[in-house]
Protein backbone atom coordinates (compact mmCIF):
# COMPACT_ATOMS: atom_id res chain seq x y z
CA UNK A 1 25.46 -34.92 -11.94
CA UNK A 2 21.89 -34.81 -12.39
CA UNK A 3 20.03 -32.25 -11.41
CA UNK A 4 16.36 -31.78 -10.42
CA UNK A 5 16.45 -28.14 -12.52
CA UNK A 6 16.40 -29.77 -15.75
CA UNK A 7 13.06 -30.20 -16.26
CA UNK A 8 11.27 -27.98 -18.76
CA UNK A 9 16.88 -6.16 18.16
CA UNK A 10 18.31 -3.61 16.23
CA UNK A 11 20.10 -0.81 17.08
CA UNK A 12 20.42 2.50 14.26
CA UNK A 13 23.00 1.26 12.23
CA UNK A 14 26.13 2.69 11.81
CA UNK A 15 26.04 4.89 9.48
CA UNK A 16 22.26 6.72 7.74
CA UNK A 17 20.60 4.85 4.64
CA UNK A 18 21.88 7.12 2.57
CA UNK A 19 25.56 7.09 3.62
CA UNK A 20 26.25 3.40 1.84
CA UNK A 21 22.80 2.92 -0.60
CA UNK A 22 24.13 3.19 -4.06
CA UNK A 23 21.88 3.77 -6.95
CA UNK A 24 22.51 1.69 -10.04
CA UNK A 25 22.58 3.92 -12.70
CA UNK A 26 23.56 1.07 -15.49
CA UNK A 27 22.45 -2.53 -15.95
CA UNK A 28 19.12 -2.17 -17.46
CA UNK A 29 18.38 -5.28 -19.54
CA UNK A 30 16.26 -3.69 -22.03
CA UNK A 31 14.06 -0.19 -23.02
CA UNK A 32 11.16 -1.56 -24.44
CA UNK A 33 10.22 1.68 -25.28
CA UNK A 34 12.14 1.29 -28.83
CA UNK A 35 9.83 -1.62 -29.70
CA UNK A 36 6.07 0.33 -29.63
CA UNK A 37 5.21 -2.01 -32.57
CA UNK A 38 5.51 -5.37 -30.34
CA UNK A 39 3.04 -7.47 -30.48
CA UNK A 40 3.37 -10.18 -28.01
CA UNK A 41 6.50 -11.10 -29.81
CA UNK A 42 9.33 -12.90 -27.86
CA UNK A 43 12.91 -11.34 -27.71
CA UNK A 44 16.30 -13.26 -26.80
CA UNK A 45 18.57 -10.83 -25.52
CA UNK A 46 22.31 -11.18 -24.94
CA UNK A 47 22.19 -8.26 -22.13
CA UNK A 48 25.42 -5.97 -22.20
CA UNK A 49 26.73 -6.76 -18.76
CA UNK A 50 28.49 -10.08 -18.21
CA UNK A 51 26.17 -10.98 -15.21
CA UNK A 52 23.09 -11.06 -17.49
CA UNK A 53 23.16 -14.00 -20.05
CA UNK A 54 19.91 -13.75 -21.76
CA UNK A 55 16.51 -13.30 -20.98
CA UNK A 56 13.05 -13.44 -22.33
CA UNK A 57 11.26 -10.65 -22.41
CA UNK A 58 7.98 -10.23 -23.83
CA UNK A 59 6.51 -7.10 -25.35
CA UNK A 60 3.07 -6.08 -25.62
CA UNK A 61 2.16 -3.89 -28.11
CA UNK A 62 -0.79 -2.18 -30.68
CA UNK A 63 -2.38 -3.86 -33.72
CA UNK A 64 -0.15 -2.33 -36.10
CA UNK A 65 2.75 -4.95 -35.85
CA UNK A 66 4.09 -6.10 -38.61
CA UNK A 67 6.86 -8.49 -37.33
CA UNK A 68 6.67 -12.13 -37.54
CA UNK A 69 5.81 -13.75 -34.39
CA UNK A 70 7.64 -16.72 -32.56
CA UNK A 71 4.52 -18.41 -31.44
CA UNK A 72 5.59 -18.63 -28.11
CA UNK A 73 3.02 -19.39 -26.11
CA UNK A 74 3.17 -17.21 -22.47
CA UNK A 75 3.73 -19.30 -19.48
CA UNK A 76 0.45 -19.69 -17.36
CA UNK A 77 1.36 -21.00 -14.20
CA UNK A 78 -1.62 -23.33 -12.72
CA UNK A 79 -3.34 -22.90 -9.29
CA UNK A 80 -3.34 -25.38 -6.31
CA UNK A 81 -5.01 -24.69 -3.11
CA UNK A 82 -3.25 -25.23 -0.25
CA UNK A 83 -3.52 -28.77 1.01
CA UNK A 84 -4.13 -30.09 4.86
CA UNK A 85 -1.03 -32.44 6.08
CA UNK A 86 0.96 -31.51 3.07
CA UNK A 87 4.61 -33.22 2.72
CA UNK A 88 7.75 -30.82 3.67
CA UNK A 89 5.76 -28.34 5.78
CA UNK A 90 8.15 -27.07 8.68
CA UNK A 91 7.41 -26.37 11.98
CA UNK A 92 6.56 -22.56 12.60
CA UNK A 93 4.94 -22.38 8.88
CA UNK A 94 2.24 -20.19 10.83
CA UNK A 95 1.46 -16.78 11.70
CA UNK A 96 2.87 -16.52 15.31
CA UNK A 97 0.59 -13.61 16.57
CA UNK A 98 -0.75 -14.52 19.98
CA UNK A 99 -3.60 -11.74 20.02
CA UNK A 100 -1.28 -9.96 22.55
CA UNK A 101 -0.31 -6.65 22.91
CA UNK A 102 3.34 -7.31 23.33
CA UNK A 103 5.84 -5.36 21.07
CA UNK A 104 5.59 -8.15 17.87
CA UNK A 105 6.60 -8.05 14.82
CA UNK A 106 6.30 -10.90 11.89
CA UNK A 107 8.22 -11.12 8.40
CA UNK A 108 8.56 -13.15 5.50
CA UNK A 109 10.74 -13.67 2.73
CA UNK A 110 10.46 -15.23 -0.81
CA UNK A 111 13.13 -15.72 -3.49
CA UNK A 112 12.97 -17.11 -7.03
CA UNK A 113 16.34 -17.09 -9.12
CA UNK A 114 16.70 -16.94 -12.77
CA UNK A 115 19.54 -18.65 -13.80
CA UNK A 116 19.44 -17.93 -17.34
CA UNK A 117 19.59 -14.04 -17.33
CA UNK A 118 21.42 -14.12 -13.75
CA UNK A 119 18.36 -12.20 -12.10
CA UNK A 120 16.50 -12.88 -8.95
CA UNK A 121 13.92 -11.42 -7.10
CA UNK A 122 13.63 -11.23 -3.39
CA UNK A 123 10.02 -10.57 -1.93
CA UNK A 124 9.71 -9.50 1.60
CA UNK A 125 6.41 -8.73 4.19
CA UNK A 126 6.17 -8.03 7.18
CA UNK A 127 3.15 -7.25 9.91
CA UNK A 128 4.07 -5.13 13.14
CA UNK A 129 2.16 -4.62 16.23
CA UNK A 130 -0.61 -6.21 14.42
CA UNK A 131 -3.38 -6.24 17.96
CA UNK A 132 -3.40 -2.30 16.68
CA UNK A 133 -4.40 -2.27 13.21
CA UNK A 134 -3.76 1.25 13.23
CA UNK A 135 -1.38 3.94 14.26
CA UNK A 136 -1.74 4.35 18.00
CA UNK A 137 -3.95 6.94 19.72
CA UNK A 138 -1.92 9.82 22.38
CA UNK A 139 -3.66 8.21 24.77
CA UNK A 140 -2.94 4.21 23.55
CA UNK A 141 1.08 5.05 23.74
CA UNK A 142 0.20 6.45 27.31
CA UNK A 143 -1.06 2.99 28.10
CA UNK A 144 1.14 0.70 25.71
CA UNK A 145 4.52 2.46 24.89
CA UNK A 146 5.46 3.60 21.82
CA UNK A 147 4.49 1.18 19.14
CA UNK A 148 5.01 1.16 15.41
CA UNK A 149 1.93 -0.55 12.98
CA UNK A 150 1.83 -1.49 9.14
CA UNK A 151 2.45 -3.78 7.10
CA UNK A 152 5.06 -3.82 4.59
CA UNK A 153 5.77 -5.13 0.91
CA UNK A 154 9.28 -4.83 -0.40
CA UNK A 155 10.65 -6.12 -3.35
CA UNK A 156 14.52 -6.46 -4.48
CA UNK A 157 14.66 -7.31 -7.96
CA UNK A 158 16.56 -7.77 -11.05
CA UNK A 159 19.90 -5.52 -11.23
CA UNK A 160 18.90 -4.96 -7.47
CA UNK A 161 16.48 -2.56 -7.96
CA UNK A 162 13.86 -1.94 -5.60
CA UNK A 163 10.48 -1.23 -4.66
CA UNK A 164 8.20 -0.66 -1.39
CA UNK A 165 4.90 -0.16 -0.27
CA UNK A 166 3.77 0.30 3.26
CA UNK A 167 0.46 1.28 5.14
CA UNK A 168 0.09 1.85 8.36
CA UNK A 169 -2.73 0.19 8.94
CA UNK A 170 -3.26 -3.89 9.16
CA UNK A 171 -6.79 -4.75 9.26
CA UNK A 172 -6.42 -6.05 5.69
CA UNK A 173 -3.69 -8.30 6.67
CA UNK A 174 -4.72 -12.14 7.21
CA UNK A 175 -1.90 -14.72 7.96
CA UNK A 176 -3.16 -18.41 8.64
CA UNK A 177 -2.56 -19.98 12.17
CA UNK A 178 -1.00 -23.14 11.29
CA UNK A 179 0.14 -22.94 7.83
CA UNK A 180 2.59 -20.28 5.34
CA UNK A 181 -0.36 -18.59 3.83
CA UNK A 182 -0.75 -14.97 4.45
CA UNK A 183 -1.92 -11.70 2.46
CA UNK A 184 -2.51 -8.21 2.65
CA UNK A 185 -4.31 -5.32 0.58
CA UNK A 186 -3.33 -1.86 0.46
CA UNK A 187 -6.10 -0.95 -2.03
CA UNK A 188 -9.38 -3.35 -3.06
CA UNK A 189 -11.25 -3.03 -6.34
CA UNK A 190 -14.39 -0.48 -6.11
CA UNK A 191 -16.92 -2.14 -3.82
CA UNK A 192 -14.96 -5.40 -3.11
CA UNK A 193 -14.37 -7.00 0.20
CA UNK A 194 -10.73 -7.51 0.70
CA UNK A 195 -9.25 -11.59 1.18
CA UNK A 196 -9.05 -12.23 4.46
CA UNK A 197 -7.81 -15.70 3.06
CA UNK A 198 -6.70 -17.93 0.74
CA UNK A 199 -8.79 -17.35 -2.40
CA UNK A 200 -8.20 -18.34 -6.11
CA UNK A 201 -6.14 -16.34 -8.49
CA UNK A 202 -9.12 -14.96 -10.25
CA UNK A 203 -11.29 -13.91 -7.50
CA UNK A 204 -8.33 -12.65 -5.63
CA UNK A 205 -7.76 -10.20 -9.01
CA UNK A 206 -11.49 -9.04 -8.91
CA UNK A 207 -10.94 -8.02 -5.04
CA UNK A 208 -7.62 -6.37 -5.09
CA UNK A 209 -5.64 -3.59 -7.09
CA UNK A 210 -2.83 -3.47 -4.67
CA UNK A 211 -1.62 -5.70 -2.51
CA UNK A 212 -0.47 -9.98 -2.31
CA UNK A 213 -1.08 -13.12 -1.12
CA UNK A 214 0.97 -16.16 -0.70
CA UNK A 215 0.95 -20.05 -0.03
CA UNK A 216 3.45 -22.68 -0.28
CA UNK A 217 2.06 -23.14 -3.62
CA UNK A 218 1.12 -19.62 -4.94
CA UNK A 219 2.32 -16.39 -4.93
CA UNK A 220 0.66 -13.60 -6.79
CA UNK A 221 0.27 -9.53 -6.38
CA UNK A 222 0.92 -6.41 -7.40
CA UNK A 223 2.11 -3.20 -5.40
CA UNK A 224 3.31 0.26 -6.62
CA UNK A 225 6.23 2.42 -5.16
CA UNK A 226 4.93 4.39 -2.15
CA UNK A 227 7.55 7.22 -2.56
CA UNK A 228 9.72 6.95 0.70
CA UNK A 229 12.38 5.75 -0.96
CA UNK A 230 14.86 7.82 -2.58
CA UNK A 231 18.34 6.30 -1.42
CA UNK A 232 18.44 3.80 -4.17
CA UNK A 233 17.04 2.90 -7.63
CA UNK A 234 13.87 2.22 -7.45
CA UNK A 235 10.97 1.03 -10.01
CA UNK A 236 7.28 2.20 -9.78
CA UNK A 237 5.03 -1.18 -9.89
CA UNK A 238 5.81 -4.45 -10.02
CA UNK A 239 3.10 -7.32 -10.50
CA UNK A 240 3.62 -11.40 -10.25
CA UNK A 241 1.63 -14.59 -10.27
CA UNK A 242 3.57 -17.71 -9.79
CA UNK A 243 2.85 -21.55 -8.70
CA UNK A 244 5.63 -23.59 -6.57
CA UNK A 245 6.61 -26.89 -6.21
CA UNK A 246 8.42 -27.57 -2.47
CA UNK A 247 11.58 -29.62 -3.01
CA UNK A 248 13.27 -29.55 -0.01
CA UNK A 249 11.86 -28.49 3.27
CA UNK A 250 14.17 -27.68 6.28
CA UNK A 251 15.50 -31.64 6.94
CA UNK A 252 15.96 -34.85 5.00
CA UNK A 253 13.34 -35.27 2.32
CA UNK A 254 11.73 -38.23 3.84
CA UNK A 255 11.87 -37.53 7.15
CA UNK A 256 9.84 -35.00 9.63
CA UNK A 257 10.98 -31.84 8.65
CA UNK A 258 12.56 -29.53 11.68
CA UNK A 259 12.51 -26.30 13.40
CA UNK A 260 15.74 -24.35 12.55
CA UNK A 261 16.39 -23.22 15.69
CA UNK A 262 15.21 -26.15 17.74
CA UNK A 263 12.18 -26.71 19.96
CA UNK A 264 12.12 -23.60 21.99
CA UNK A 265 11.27 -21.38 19.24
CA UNK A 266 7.76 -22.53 19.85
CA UNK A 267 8.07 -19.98 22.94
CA UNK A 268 8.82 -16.47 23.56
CA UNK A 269 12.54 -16.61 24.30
CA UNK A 270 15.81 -16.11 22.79
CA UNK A 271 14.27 -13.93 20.00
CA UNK A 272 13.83 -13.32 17.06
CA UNK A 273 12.87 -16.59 16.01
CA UNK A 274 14.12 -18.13 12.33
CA UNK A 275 12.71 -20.69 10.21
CA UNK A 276 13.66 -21.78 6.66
CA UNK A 277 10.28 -23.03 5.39
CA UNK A 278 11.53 -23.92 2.08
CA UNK A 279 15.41 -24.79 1.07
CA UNK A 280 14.54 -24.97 -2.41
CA UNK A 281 11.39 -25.09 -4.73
CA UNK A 282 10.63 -25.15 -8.15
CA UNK A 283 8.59 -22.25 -9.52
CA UNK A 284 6.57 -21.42 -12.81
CA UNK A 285 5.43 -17.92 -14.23
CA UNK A 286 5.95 -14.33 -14.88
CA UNK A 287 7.12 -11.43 -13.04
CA UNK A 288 6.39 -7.68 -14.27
CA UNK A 289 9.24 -5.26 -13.37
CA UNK A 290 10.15 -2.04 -14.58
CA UNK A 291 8.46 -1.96 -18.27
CA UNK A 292 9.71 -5.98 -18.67
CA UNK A 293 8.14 -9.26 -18.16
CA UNK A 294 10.44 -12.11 -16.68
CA UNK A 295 8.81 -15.51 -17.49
CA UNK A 296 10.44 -18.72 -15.98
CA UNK A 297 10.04 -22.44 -15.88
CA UNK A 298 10.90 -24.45 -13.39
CA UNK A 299 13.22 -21.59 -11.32
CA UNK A 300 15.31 -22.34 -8.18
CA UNK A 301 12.93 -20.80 -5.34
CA UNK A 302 13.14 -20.36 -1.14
CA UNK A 303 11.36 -19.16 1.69
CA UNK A 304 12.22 -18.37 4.70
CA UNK A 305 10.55 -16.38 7.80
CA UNK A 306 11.34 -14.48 11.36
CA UNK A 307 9.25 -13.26 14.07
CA UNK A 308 9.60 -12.12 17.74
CA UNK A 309 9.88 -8.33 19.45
CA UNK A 310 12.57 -7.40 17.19
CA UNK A 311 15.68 -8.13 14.73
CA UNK A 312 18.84 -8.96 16.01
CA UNK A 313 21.52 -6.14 16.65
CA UNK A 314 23.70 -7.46 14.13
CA UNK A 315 23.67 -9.97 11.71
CA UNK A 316 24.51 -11.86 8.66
CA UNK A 317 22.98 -14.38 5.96
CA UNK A 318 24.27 -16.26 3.28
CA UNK A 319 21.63 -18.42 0.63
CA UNK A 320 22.30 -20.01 -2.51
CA UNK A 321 20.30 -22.59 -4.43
CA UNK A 322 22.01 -21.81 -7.81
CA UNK A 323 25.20 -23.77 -8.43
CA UNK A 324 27.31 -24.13 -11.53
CA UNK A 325 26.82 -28.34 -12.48
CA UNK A 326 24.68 -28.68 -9.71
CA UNK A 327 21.71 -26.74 -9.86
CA UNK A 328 18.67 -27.64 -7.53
CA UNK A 329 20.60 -30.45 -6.75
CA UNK A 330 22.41 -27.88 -3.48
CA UNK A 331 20.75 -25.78 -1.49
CA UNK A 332 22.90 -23.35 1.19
CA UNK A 333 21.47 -21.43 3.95
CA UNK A 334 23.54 -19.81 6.11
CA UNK A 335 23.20 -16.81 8.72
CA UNK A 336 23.94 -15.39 11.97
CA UNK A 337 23.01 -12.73 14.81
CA UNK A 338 23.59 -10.79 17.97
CA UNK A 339 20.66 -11.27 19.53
CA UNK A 340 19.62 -10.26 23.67
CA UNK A 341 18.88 -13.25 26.08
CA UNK A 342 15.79 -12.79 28.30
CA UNK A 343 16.33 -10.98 31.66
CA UNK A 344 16.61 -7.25 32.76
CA UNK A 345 20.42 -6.92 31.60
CA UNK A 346 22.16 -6.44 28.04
CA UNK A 347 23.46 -9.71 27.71
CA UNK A 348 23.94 -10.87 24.21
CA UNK A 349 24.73 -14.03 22.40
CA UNK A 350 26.22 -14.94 19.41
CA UNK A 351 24.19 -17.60 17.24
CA UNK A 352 24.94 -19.14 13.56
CA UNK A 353 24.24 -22.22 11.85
CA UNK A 354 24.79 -23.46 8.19
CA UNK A 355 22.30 -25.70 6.49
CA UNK A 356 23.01 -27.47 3.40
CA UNK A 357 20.84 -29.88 1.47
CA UNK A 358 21.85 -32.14 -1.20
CA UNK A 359 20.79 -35.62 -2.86
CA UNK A 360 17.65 -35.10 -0.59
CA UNK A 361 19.98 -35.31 2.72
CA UNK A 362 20.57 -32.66 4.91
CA UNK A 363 23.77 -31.52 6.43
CA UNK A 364 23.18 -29.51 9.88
CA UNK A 365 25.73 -27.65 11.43
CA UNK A 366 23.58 -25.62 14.68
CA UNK A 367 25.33 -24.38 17.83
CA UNK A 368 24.33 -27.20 19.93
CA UNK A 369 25.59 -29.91 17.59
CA UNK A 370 28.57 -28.47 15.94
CA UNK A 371 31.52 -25.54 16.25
CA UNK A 372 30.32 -22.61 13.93
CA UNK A 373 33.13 -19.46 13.50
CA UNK A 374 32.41 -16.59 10.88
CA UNK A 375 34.40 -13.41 10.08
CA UNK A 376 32.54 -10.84 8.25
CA UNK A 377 33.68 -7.51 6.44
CA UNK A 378 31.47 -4.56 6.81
CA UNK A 379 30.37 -5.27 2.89
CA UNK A 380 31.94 -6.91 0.43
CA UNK A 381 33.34 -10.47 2.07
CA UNK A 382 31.65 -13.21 4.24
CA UNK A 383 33.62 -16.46 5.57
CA UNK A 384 31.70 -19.01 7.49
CA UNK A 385 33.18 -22.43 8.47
CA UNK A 386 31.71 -25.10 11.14
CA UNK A 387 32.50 -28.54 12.02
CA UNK A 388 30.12 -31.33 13.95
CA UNK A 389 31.02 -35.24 15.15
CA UNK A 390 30.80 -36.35 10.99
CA UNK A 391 31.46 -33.56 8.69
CA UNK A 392 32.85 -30.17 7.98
CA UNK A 393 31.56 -27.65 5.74
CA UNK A 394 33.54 -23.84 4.67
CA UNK A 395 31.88 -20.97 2.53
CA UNK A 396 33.50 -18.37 1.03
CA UNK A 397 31.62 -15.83 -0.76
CA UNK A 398 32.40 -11.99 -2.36
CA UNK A 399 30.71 -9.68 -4.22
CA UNK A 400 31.76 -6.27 -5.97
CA UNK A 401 28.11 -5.04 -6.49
CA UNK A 402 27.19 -2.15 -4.24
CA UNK A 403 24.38 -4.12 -2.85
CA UNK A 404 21.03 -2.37 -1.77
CA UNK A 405 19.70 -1.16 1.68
CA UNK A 406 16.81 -2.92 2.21
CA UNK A 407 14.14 -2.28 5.03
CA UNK A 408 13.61 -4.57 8.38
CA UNK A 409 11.02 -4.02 11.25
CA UNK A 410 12.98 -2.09 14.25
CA UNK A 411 12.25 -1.36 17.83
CA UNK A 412 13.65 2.06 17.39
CA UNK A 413 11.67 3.11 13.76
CA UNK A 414 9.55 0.76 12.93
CA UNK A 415 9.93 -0.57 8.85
CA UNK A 416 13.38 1.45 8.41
CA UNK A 417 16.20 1.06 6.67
CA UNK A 418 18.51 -1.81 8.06
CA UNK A 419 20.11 -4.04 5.90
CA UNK A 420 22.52 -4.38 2.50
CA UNK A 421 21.34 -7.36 0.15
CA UNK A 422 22.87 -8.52 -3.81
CA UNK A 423 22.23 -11.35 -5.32
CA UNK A 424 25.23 -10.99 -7.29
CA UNK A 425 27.69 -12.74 -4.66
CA UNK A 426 30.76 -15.12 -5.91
CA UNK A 427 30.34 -18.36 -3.60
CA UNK A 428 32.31 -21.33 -3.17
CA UNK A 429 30.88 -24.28 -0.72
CA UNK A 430 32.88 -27.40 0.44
CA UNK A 431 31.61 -30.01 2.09
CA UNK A 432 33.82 -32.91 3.77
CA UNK A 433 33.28 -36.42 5.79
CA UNK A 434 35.26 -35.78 9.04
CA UNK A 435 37.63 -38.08 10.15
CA UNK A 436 38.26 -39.44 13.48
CA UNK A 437 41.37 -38.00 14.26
CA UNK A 438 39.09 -34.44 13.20
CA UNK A 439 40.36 -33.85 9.77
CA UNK A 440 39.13 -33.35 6.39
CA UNK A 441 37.96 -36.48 4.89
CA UNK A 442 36.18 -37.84 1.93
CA UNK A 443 34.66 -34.42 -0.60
CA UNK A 444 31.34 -34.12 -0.54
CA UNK A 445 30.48 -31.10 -2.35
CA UNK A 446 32.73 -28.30 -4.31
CA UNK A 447 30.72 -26.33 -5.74
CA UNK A 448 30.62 -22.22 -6.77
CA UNK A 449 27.99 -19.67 -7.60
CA UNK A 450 27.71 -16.58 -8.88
CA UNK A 451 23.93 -15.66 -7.74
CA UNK A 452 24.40 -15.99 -4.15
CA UNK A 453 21.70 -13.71 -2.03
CA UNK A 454 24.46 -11.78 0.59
CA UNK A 455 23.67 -9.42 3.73
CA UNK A 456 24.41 -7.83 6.28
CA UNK A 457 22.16 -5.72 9.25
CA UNK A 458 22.23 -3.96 12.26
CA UNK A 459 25.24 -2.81 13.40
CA UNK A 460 27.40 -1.36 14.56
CA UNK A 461 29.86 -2.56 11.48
CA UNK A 462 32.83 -0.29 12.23
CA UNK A 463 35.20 -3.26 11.26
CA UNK A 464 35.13 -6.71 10.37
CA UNK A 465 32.75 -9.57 12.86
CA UNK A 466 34.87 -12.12 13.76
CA UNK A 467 33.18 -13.91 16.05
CA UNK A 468 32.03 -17.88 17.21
CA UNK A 469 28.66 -19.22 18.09
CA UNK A 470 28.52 -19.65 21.93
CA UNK A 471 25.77 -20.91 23.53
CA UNK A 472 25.20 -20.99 27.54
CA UNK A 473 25.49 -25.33 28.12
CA UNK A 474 22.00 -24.96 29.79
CA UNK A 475 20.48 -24.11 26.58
CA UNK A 476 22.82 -26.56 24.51
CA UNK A 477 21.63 -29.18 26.92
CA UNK A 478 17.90 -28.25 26.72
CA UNK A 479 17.93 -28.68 23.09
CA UNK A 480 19.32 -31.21 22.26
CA UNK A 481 16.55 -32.92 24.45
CA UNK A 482 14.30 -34.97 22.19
CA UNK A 483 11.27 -33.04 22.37
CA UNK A 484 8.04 -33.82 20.17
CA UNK A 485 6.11 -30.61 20.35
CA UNK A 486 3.80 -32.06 18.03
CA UNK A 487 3.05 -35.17 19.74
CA UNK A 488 2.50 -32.81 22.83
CA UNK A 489 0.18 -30.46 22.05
CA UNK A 490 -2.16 -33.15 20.19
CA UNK A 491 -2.63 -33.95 23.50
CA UNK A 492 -3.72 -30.81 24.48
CA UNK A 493 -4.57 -28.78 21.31
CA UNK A 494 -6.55 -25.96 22.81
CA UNK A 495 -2.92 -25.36 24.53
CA UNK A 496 -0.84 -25.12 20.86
CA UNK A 497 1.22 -21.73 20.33
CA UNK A 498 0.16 -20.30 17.60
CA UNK A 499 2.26 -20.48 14.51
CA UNK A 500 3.97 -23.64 15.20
């Protein structure tokens, strides 16, 4: 099999943060601090636990080396603006803010995988309340409610370490209208005018010390530990500048590219909204992270976003573009929620879908076009199988890793701790033809992974979610209407929602 990789809503959880974040005392790939005399020499590494393979690391170090240097040449991954009308751009690429002052939040998330040292990292913003770029006045929560502001940069890297920094305050944040480009900074370079766009990699250096900005292209930053963290292992900075090649949108490759969660997501109901903006990618560069430098070619990368008044109570999420034989050539998204349906009462819905892509086709299984059942431990196991008029499609996956908490805008704290992520899960994905008579027909796809990204939020998770999509037939109806939003609002462009 050739592969394209071988080219060079919530309510408090449960139980506190602290009650189920374990620190990872062990798994560090390397102390660089033994090698003072490194100059810019290139190490192999067989690491000492079985999920790290090699990596290579590159040390930087005074004139006095005396060792004999690889001349490996760093990787310098190369800079593309963002182009108008580009191919594989999903629906709902764009910032969603509507300038009102409704409770709002907006977050993004960013994976590259490593398959060589069996390392990813996971990088996550989000924007909340943004029409108050700062905390509120006594006298704005009088008017407005309580409301919580910032915006937030977390990071879950290799050996699922971690990292966050968070301000308060948004009026450096920028997020484009109609396309995934967005950045923030926390601190600006002495007498610089922060971004409030997408700028080149070297001007955006001279402007900012702290802070990021990404495209569907580029990604590049650096941000430092803020100190509220102290449930988990954490690392003080981290810095990163990487290009990305789109592979596989959200739809078949050569088709118009869809929303995930159908044509109403272009409105205010049945939030929070979910798009996958990117199944799988391509990405060149480095990564700096804990005293080591992660350089990559070519590396299995996804984005994904969600925005509306709040996260889900519960939920789960299952994504994988690393597969033994098959890598780049697969790419699984999976998740599913509790979320409310509008109206005065606490009525709640359960939603899932699994999306897999593969020889540039992809398989769809949503509520309103297929059967989706999932049964989900508190931590540790995640089964998820769903069948629609052609095909049928099961995923297993595991993990023994402790997993991190991880941070997610809430209506009840703001940026707080919410979730449990690894990218260490054990995942096996079938995919069958379906027969007539509805059973399993021709194989499609058996594949396995051991760097699957795994999680679980919300709560409560007293006991294992068992549970099947249902959908009210209204909405199942309603959906599956053909609707061209696009085609629409060219008509009337002033009238566009934002975002979409």
């Amino acid at each position: 099999m050739d592969s394209i990789y071988s080219l060079p809503t919530i309510s408090p959880i449960s139980m506190t943060a602290t009650d189920y974040a374990t620190s990872i005392a062990n798994g560090h790939l390397f102390s660089l601090s033994k090698f003072k005399n490194l100059n810019n020499y290139s190490l192999k590494l067989q690491c000492s636990k079985s999920r790290n393979a090699c990596v290579v690391i590159k040390a930087v170090a005074g004139a006095d080396d005396t060792t004999k240097n690889d001349n490996k040449e760093p990787v310098k991954p190369v800079y593309s603006p963002t182009p108008s009308n580009r191919p594989l751009r999903t629906p709902h690429s764009g910032y969603h803010f509507d300038g009102s002052t409704r409770k709002f939040f907006e977050g993004w998330f960013f994976k590259v995988s490593i398959p060589e040292c069996r390392q990813s990292f996971c990088f996550m913003y989000s924007v909340e309340s943004p029409s108050f770029t700062k905390k509120l006045s006594t006298f704005e929560e009088l008017q407005y409610g309580p409301r919580f502001t910032g915006v937030g940069a977390q990071i879950l890297g290799a050996d699922d370490k971690y990292i966050c920094q968070y301000s308060e305050e948004s009026s450096n944040f920028w997020g484009s209208r109609h396309e995934l480009m967005l950045g923030n900074t926390f601190i600006a370079q002495n007498g610089a005018k922060p971004p409030n766009k997408e700028v080149p990699p070297q001007e955006f250096n001279l402007r900012v010390t702290e802070g990021f900005q990404v495209t569907p292209l580029w990604h590049q930053g650096a941000i430092r530990n803020d100190g509220r963290t102290d449930y988990t292992e954490i690392v003080k900075t981290a810095s990163w500048e990487y290009s990305t090649r789109p592979i596989y949108g959200w739809g078949d490759v050569n088709s118009k590219q869809k929303s995930t969660a159908g044509w109403p997501a272009a409105f205010p109901v049945f939030e929070p909204h979910w798009q996958v903006c990117m199944a799988a990618g391509l990405s060149t560069g480095w990564i700096e992270w804990d005293g080591q430098r992660f350089e990559f070619q070519n590396a299995p990368s996804y984005s994904e976003k969600n925005w509306g008044g709040a996260f889900p109570r519960k939920w789960f999420w299952v994504q994988c573009s690393v597969f033994e034989g098959a890598i780049g050539d697969v790419a699984l998204t999976s998740g599913g929620g509790l979320r409310r349906l509008p109206g005065l009462s606490e009525t709640f819905e359960s939603a899932a879908l699994i999306g897999i892509h593969y020889g540039g086709i992809f398989y769809e299984f949503v509520p309103w076009n297929a059967s989706i059942s999932w049964e989900i431990t508190p931590w540790g196991k995640w089964h998820v199988s769903a069948e629609n008029e052609t095909h049928m499609v099961e995923l297993e996956a595991t993990t023994e890793d402790p997993g991190t908490t991880l941070r997610a805008p809430t209506d009840e704290m703001g940026l707080a701790p919410a979730c449990r992520d690894t990218c260490f899960g054990d995942l096996r994905l079938q995919l069958w033809e379906r027969k007539s008579n509805g059973s399993k027909g021709k194989v499609i796809l058996d594949v396995t992974s051991n760097m699957a990204g795994l999680e679980v939020g919300g709560g409560p998770w007293f006991n294992t979610w068992k549970a099947k999509a249902q959908m009210p037939e209204i909405v199942t109806r309603a959906i599956n209407v053909p609707v061209d939003l696009d085609s629409v609002f060219n008509l009337v462009p002033l009238l566009k929602p934002p975002g979409l």
